[in-house]
Protein backbone atom coordinates (compact mmCIF):
# COMPACT_ATOMS: atom_id res chain seq x y z
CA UNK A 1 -65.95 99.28 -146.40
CA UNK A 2 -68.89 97.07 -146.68
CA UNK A 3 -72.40 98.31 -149.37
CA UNK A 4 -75.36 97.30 -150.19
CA UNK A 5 -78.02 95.46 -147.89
CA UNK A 6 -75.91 92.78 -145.82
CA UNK A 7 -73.33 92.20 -148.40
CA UNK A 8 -69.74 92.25 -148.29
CA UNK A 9 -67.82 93.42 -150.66
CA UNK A 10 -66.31 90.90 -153.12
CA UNK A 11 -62.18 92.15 -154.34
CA UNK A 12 -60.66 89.58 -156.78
CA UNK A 13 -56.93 90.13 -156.52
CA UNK A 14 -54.88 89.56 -159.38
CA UNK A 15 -50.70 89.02 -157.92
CA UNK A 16 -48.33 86.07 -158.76
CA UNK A 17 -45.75 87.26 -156.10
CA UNK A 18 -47.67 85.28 -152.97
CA UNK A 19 -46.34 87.00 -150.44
CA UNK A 20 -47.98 90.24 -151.79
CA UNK A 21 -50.92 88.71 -152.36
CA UNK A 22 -51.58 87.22 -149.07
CA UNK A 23 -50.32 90.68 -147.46
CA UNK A 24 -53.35 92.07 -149.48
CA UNK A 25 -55.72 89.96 -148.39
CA UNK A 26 -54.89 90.07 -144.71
CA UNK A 27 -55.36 93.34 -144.73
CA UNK A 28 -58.52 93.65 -146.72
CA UNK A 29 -60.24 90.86 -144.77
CA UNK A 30 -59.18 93.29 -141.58
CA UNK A 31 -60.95 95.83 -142.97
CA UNK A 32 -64.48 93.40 -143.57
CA UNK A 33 -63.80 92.80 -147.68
CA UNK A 34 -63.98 89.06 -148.75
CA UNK A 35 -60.94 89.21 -150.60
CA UNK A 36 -59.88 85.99 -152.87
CA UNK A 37 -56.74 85.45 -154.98
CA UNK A 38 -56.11 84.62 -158.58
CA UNK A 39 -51.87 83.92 -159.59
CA UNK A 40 -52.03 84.57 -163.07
CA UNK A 41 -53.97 86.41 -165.51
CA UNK A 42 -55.61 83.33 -166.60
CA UNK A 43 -57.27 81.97 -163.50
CA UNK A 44 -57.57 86.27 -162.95
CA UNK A 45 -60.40 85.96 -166.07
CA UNK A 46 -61.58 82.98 -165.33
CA UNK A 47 -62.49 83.83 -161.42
CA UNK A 48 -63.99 87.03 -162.44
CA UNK A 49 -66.59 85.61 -164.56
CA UNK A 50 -67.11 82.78 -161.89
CA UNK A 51 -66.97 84.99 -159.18
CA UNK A 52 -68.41 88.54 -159.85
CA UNK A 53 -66.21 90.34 -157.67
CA UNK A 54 -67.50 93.93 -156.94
CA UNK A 55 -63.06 95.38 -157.50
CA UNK A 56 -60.63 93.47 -159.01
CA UNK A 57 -56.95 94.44 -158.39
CA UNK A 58 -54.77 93.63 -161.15
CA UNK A 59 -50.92 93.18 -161.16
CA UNK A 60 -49.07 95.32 -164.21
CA UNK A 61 -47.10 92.09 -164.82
CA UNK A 62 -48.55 88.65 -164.54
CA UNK A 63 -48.03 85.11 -166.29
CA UNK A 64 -50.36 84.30 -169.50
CA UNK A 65 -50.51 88.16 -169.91
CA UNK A 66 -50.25 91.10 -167.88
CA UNK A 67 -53.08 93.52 -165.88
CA UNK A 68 -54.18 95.37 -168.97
CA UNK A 69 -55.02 92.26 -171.10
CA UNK A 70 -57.04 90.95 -168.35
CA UNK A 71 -58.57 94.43 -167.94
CA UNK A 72 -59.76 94.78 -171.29
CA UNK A 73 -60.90 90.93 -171.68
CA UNK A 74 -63.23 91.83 -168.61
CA UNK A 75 -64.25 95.06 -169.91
CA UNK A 76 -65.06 93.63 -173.57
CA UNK A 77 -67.56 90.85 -171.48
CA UNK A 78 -70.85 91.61 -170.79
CA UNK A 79 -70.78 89.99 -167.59
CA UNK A 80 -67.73 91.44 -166.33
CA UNK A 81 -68.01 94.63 -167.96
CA UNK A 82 -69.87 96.59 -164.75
């Protein structure tokens, strides 16, 4: 699915297991998302607030703190709250 006037939607996904994560993206890209990858909860954050993603999947489990840390850092951000 693709919104908004000529622009493709943005998914920052959040996996350490690689082989997941490029499996995602494969098939996100095949669908016309621009879909990037973070390994770890920490580069998760820091991409986020670098990258504005319009989704952000998050992995339950993840190094430097797991999917619902991350989720509340980037809801308690004003720029990553949206």
């Amino acid at each position: 699915m693709i919104f908004g006037k000529g622009k493709k939607t943005k998914i920052l996904i959040v996996e350490d297991e690689e082989d997941v994560a490029k499996a995602l993206k494969v098939r996100l890209k095949a669908s016309g998302y621009n879909a990037i990858i973070a390994i770890d909860s920490i580069q998760g954050v820091t991409m986020a607030h670098k990258d504005k993603p319009d989704l952000v999947i998050l992995d339950i489990m993840l190094p430097g703190g797991g999917g619902f840390a991350v989720a509340e850092r980037l809801k308690q951000a004003a720029d990553t709250r949206d």
